[in-house]
C-alpha atoms as a PDB file:
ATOM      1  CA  UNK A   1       0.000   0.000   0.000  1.00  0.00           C
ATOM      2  CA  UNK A   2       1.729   3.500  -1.230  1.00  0.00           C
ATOM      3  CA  UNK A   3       2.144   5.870   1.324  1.00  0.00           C
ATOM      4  CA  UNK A   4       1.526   9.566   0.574  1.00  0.00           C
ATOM      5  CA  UNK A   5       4.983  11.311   1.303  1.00  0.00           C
ATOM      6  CA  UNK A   6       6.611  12.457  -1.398  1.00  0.00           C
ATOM      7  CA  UNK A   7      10.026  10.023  -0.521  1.00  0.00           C
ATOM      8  CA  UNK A   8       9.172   6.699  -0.768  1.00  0.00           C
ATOM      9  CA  UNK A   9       9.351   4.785   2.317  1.00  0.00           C
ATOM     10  CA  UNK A  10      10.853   1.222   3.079  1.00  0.00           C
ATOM     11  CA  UNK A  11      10.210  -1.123   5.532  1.00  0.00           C
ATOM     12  CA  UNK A  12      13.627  -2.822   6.725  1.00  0.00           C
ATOM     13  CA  UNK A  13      12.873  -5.498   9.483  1.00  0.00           C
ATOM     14  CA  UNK A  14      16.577  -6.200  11.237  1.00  0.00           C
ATOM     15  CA  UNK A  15      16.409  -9.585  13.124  1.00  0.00           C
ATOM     16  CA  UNK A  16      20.433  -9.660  14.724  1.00  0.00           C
ATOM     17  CA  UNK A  17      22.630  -6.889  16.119  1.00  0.00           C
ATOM     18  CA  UNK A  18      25.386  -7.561  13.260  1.00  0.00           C
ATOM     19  CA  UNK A  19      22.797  -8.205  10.071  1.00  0.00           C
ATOM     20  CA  UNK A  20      21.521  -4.313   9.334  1.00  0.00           C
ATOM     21  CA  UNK A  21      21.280  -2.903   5.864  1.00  0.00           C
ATOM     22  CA  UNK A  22      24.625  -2.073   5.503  1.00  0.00           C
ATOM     23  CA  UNK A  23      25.391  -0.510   1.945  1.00  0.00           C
ATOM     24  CA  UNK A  24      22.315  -1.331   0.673  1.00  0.00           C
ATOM     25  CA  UNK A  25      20.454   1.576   2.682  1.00  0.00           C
ATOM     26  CA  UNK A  26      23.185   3.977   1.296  1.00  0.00           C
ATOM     27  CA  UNK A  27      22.945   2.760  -2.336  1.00  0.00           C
ATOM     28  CA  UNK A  28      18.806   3.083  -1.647  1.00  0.00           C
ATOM     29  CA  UNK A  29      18.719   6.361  -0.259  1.00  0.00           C
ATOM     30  CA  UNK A  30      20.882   7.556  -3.150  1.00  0.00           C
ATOM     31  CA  UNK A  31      18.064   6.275  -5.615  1.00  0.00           C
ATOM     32  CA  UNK A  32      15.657   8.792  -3.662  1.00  0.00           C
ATOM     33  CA  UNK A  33      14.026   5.895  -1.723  1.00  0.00           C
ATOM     34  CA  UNK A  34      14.060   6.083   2.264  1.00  0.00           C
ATOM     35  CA  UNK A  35      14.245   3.093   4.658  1.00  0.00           C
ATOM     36  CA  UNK A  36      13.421   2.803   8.405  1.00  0.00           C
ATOM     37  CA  UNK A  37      15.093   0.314  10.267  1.00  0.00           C
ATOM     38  CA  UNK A  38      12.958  -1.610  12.824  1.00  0.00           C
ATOM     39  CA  UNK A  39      15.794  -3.658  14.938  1.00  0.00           C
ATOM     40  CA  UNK A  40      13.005  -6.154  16.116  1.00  0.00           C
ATOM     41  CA  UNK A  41      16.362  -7.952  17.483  1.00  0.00           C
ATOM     42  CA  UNK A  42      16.310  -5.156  20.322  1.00  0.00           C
ATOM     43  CA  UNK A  43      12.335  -5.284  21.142  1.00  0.00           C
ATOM     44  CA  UNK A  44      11.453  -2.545  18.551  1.00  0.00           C
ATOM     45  CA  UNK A  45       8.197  -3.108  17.571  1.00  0.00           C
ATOM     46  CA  UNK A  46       6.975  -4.100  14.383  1.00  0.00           C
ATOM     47  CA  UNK A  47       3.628  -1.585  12.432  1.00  0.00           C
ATOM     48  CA  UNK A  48       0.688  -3.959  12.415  1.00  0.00           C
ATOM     49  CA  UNK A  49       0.283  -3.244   8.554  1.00  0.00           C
ATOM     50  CA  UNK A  50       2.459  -1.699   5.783  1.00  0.00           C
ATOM     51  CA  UNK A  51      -0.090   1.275   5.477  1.00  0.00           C
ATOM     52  CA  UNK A  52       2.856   4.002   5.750  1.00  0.00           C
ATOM     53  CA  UNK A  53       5.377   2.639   3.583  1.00  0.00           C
ATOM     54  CA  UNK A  54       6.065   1.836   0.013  1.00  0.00           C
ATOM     55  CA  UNK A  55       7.778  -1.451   0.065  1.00  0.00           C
ATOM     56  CA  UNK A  56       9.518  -4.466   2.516  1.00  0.00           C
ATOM     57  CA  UNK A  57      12.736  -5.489   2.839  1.00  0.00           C
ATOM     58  CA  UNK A  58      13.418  -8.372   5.699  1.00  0.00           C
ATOM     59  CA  UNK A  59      17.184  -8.884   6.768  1.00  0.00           C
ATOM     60  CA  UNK A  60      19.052 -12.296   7.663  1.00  0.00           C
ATOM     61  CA  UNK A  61      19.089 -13.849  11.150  1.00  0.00           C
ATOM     62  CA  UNK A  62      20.135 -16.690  12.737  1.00  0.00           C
ATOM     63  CA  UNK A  63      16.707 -18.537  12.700  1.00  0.00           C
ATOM     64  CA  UNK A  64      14.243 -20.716  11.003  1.00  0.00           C
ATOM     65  CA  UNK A  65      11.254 -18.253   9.539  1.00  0.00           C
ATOM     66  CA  UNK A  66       8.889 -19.851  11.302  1.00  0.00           C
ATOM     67  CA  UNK A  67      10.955 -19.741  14.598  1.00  0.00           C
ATOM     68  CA  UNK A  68       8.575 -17.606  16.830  1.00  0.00           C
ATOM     69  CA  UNK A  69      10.009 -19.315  20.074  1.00  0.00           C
ATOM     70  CA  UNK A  70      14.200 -17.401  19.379  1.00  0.00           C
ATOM     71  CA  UNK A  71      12.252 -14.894  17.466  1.00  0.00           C
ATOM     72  CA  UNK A  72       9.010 -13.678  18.490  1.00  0.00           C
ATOM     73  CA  UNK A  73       8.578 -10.879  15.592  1.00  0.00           C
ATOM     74  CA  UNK A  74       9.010 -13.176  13.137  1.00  0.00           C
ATOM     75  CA  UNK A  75       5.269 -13.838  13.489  1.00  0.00           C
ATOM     76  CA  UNK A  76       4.089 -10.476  13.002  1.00  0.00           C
ATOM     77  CA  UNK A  77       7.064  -9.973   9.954  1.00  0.00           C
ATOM     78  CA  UNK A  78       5.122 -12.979   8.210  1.00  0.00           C
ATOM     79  CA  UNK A  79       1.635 -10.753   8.299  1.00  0.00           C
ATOM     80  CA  UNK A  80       3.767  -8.128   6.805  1.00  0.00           C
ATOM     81  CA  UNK A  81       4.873 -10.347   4.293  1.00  0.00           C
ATOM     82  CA  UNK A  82       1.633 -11.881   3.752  1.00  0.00           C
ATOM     83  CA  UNK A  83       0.097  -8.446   3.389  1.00  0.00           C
ATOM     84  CA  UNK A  84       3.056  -7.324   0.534  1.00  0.00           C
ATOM     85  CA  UNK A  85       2.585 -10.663  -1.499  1.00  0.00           C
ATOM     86  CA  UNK A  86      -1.624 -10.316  -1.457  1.00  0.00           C
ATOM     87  CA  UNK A  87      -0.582  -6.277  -2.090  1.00  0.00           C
ATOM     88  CA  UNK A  88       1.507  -6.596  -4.678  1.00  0.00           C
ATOM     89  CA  UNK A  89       3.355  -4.327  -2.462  1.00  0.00           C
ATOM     90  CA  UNK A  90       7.490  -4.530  -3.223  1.00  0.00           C
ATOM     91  CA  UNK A  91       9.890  -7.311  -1.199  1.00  0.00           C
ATOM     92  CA  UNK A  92      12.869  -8.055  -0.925  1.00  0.00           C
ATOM     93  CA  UNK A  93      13.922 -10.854   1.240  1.00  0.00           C
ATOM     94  CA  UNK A  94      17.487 -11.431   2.434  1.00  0.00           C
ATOM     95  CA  UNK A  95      18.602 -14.909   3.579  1.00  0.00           C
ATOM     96  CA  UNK A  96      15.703 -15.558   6.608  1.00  0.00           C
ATOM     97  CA  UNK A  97      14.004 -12.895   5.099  1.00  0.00           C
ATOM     98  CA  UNK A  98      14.143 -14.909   1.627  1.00  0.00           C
ATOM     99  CA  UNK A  99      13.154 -18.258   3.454  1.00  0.00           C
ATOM    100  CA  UNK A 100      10.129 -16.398   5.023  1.00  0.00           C
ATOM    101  CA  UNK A 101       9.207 -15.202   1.701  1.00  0.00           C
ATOM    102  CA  UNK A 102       9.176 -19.069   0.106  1.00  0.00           C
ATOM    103  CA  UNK A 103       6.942 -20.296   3.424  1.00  0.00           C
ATOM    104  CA  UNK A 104       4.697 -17.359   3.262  1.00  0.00           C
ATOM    105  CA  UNK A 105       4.161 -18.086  -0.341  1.00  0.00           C
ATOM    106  CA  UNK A 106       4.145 -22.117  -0.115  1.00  0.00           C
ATOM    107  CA  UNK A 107       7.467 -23.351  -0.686  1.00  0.00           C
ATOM    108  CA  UNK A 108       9.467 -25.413   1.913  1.00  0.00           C
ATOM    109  CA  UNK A 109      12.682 -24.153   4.031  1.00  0.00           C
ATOM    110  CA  UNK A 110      14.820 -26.820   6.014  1.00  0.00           C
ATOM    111  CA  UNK A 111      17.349 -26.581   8.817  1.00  0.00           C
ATOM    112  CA  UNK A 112      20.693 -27.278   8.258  1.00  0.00           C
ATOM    113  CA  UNK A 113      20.192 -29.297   5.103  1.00  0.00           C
ATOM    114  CA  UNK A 114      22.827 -29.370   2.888  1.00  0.00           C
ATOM    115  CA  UNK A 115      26.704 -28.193   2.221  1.00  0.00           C
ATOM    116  CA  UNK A 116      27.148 -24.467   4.357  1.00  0.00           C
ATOM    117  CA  UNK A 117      28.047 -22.040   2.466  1.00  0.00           C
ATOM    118  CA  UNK A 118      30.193 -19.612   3.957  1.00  0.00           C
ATOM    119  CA  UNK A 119      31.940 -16.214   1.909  1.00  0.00           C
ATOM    120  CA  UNK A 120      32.461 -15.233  -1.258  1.00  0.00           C
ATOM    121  CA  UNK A 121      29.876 -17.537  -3.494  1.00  0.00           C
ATOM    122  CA  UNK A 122      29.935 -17.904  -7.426  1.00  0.00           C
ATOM    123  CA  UNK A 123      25.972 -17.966  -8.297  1.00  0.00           C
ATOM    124  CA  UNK A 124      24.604 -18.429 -11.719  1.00  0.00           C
ATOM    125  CA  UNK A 125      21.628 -16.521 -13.005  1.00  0.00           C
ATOM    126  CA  UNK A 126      19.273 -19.336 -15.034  1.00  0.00           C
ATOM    127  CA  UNK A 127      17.347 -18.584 -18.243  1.00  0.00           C
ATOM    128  CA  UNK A 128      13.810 -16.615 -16.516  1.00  0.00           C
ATOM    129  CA  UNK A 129      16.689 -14.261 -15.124  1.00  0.00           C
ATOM    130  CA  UNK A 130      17.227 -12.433 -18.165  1.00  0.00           C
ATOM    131  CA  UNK A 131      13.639 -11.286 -18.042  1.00  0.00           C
ATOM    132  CA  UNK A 132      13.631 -10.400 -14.446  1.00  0.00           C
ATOM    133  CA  UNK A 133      13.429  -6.576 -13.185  1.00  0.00           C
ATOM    134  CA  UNK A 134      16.033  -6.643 -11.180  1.00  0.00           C
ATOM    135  CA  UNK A 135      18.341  -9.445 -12.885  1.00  0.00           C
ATOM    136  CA  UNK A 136      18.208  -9.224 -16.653  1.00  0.00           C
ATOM    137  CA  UNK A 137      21.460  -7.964 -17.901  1.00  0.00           C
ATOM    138  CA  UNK A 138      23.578  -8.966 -14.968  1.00  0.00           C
ATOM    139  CA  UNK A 139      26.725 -10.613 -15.185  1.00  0.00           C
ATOM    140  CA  UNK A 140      25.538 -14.449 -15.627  1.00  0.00           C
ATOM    141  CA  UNK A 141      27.615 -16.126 -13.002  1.00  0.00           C
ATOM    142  CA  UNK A 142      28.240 -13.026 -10.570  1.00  0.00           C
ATOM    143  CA  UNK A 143      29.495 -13.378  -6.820  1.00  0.00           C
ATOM    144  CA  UNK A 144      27.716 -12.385  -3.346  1.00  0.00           C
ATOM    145  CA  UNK A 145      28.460 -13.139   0.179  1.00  0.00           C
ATOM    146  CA  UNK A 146      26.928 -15.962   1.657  1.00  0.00           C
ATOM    147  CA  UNK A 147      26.560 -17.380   5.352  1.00  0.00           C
ATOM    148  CA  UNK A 148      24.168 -20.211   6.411  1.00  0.00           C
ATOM    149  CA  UNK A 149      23.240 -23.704   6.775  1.00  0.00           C
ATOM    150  CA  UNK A 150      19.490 -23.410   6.444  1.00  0.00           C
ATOM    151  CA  UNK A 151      18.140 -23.382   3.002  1.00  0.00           C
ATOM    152  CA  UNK A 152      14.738 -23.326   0.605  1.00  0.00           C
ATOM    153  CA  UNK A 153      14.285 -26.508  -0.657  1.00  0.00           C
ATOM    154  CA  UNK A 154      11.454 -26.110  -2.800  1.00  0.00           C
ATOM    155  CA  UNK A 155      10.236 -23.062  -4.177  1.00  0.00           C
ATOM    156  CA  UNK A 156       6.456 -21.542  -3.318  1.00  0.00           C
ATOM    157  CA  UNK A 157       4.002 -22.950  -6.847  1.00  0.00           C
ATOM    158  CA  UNK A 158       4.324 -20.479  -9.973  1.00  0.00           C
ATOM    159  CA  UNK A 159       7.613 -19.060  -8.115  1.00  0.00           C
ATOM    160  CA  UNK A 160      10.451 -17.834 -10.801  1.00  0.00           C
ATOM    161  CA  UNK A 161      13.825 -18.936 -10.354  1.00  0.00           C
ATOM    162  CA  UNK A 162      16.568 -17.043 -11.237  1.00  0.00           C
ATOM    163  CA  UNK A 163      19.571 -18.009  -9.839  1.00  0.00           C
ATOM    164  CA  UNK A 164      21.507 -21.554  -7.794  1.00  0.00           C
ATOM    165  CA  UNK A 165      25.306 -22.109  -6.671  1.00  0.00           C
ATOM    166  CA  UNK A 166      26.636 -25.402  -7.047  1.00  0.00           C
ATOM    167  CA  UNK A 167      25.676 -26.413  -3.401  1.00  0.00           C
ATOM    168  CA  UNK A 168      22.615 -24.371  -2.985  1.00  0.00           C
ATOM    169  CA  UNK A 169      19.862 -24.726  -5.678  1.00  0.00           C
ATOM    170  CA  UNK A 170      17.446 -21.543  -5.171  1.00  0.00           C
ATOM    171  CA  UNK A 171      19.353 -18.750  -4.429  1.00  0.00           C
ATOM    172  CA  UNK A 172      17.058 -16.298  -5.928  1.00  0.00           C
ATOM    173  CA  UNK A 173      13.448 -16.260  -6.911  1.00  0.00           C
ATOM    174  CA  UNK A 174      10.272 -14.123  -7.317  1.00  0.00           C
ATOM    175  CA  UNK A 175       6.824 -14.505  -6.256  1.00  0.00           C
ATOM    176  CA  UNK A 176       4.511 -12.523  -8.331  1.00  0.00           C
ATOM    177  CA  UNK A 177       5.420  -9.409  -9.922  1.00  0.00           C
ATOM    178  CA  UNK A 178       7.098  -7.390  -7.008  1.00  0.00           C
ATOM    179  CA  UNK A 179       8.540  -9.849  -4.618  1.00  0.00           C
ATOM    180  CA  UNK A 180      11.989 -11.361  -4.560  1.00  0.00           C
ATOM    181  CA  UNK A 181      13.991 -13.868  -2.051  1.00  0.00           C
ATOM    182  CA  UNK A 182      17.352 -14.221  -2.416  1.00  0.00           C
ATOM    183  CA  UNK A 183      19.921 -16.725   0.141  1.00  0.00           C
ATOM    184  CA  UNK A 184      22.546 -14.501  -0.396  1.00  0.00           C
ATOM    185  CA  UNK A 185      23.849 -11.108   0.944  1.00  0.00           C
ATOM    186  CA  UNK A 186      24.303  -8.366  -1.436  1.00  0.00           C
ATOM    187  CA  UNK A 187      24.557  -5.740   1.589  1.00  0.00           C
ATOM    188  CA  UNK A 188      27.962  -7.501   2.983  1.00  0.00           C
ATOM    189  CA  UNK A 189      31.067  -6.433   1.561  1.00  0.00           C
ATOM    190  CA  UNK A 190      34.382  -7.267   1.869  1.00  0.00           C
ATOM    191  CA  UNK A 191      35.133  -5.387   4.735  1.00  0.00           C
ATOM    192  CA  UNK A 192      32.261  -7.124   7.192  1.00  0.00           C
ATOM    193  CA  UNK A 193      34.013 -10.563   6.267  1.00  0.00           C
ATOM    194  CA  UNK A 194      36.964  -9.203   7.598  1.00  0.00           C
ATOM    195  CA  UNK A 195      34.825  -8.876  11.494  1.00  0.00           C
ATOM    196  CA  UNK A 196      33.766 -12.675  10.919  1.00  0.00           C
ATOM    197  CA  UNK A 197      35.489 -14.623  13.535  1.00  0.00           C
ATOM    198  CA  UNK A 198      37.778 -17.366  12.532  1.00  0.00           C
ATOM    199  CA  UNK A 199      36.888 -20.120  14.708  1.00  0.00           C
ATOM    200  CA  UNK A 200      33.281 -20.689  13.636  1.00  0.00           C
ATOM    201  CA  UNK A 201      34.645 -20.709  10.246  1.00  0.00           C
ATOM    202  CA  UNK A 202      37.145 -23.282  10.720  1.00  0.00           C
ATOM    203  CA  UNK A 203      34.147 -24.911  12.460  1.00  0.00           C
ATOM    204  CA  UNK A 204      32.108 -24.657   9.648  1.00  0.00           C
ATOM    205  CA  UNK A 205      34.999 -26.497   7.264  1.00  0.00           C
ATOM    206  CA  UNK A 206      36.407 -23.666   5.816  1.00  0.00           C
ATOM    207  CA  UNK A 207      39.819 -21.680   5.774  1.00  0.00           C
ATOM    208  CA  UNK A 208      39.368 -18.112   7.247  1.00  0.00           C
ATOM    209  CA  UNK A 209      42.291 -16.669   5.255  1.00  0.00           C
ATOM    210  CA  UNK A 210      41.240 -17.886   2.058  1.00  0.00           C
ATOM    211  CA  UNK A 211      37.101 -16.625   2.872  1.00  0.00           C
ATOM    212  CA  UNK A 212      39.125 -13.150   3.276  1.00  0.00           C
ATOM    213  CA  UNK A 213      41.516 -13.282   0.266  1.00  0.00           C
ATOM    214  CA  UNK A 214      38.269 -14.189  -2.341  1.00  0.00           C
ATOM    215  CA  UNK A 215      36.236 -11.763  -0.411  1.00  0.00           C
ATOM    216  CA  UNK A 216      38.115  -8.944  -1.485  1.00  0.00           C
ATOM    217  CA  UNK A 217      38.940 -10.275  -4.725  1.00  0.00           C
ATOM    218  CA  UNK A 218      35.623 -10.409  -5.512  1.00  0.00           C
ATOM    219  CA  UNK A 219      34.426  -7.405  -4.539  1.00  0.00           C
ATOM    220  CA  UNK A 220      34.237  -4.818  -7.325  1.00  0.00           C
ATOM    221  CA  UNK A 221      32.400  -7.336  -8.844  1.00  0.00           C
ATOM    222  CA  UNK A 222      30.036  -7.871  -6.619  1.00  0.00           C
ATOM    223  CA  UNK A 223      29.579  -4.134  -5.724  1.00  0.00           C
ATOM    224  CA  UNK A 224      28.685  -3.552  -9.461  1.00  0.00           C
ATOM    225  CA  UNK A 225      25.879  -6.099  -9.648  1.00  0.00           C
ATOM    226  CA  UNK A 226      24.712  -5.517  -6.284  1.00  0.00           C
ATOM    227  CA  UNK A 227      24.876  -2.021  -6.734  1.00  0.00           C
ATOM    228  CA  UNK A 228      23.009  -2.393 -10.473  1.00  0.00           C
ATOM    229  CA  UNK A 229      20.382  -4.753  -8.015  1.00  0.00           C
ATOM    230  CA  UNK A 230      19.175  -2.458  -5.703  1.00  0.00           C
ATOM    231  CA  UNK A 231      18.752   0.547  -8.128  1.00  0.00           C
ATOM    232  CA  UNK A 232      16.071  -1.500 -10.006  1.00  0.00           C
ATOM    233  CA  UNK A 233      14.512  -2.432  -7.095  1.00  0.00           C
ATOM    234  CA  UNK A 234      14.582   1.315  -5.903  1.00  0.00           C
ATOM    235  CA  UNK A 235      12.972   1.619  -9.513  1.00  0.00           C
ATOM    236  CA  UNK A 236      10.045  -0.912  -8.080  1.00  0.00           C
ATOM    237  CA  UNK A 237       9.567   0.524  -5.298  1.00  0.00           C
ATOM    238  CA  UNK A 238       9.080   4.124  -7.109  1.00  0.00           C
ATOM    239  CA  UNK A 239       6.606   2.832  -9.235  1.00  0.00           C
ATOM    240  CA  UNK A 240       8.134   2.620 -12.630  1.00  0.00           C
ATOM    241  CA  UNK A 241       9.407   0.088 -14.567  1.00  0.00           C
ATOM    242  CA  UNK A 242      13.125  -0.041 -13.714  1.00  0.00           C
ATOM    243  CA  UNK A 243      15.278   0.862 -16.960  1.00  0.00           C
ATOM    244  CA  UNK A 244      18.060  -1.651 -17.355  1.00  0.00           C
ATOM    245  CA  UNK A 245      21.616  -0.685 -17.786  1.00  0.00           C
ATOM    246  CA  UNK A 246      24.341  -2.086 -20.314  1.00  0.00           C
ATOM    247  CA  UNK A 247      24.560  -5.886 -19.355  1.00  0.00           C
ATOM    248  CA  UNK A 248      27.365  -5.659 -17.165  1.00  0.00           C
ATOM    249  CA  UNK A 249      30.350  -8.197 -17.529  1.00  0.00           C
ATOM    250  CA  UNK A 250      32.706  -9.320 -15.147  1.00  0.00           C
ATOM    251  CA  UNK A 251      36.495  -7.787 -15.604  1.00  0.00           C
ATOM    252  CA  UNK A 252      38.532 -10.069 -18.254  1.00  0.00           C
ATOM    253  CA  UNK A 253      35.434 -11.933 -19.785  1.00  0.00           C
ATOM    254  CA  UNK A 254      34.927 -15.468 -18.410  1.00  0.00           C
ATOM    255  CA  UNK A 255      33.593 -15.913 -15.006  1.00  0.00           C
ATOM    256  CA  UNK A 256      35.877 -17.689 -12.760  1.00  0.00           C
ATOM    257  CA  UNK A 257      35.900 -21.071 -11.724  1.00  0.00           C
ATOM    258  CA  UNK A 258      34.197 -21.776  -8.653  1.00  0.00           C
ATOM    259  CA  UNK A 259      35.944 -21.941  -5.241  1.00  0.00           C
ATOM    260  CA  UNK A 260      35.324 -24.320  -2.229  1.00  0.00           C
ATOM    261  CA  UNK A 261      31.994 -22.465  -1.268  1.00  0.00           C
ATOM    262  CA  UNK A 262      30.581 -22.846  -4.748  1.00  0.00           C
END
């Protein structure tokens, strides 16, 4: 539902002290889109509808979606969501916010199913992706940070999917026109990789040098695409139809083979 201030207003639901927006409230706020941060993680409470504000965006957390018992908000986030998808109102789901996105629509999220994946994460956009809003023209195998264990395992009926890793099938989707769940994190740079500690990494299988060193080689990669991402969402949320840039291509042509996390 639009609101009727002349700045666009978003939603941004942050479930954990280290998972806020990040860059992708700067990038959005330089579209001429504003965002207010609920941190539900702190006891902020949560609008009971999405009457003031032009679109959604829900955050990662460590959490199932449906996990109401480690995170009580979660069950009025869902009647948000619930409310955007019947609205047509615009989403964008991060991680948990991605896998509450799938449930609310009808697809399936497990616990710790599957490989982690953990850093700097080659993804490759499938075929629907090149007629997606916010993905057509994107490089086709671009990189984003990634950090979890629980996954979507299938995808809500007459979803879109437009993206997978090697270990993690649906890494991107969209549910109707203006809603869109993606696993990974294209608010986390290089630099917030750098705060990860390095013994739940090792924990976790992986080398916490080498998560650092592709980190920042992928970045200005990543930063382009990400960047390119959240403009055409801003776009969305706007109310116009978001006017795609020059396909971008990653630096040197060929996308580079995939590392340990995919």
């Amino acid at each position: 539902m639009r609101s009727n201030t002349s700045v666009p207003r978003v939603l941004v639901v942050q479930n954990g002290a280290a998972g806020g927006p990040r860059r992708l409230r700067d990038w959005l706020t330089e579209d001429g889109v504003g965002t207010e941060v609920v941190h539900a993680y702190e006891g902020e409470s949560l609008p009971a509808d999405l009457g003031a504000y032009d679109a959604l965006i829900v955050l990662g957390g460590g959490a199932m979606p449906d996990d109401t018992v480690k995170m009580p908000w979660l069950a009025q986030t869902r009647v948000l969501a619930d409310q955007a998808l019947a609205e047509g109102t615009p989403y964008l789901g991060i991680c948990l916010g991605g896998q509450l996105l799938a449930q609310a629509a009808g697809g399936t999220v497990e616990a710790e199913c599957g490989a982690p994946e953990l850093g700097s994460t080659r993804l490759t956009l499938r075929e629907p992706a090149r007629g997606d809003r916010l993905f057509a023209g994107l490089p086709p195998r671009p990189t984003a940070i990634e950090r979890h264990v629980d996954r979507v395992t299938e995808l809500p009926p007459d979803a879109v999917w437009l993206a997978e890793s090697d270990d993690c099938p649906y890494q991107a989707f969209r549910c109707g026109e203006n809603a869109w769940g993606l696993q990974f994190h294209p608010e986390v740079d290089a630099e917030r990789v750098r705060e990860w500690l390095p013994e739940p990494i090792r924990e976790a299988g992986f080398d916490p040098e080498e998560i650092v060193e592709r980190a920042d080689r992928d970045e200005p990669e990543a930063a382009v695409a990400w960047r390119e991402l959240t403009r055409r969402f801003a776009e969305v949320v706007r109310g116009g139809t978001p006017v795609k840039s020059a396909v971008l291509r990653s630096p040197g042509g060929d996308p580079r083979t995939p590392s340990r996390a995919g």
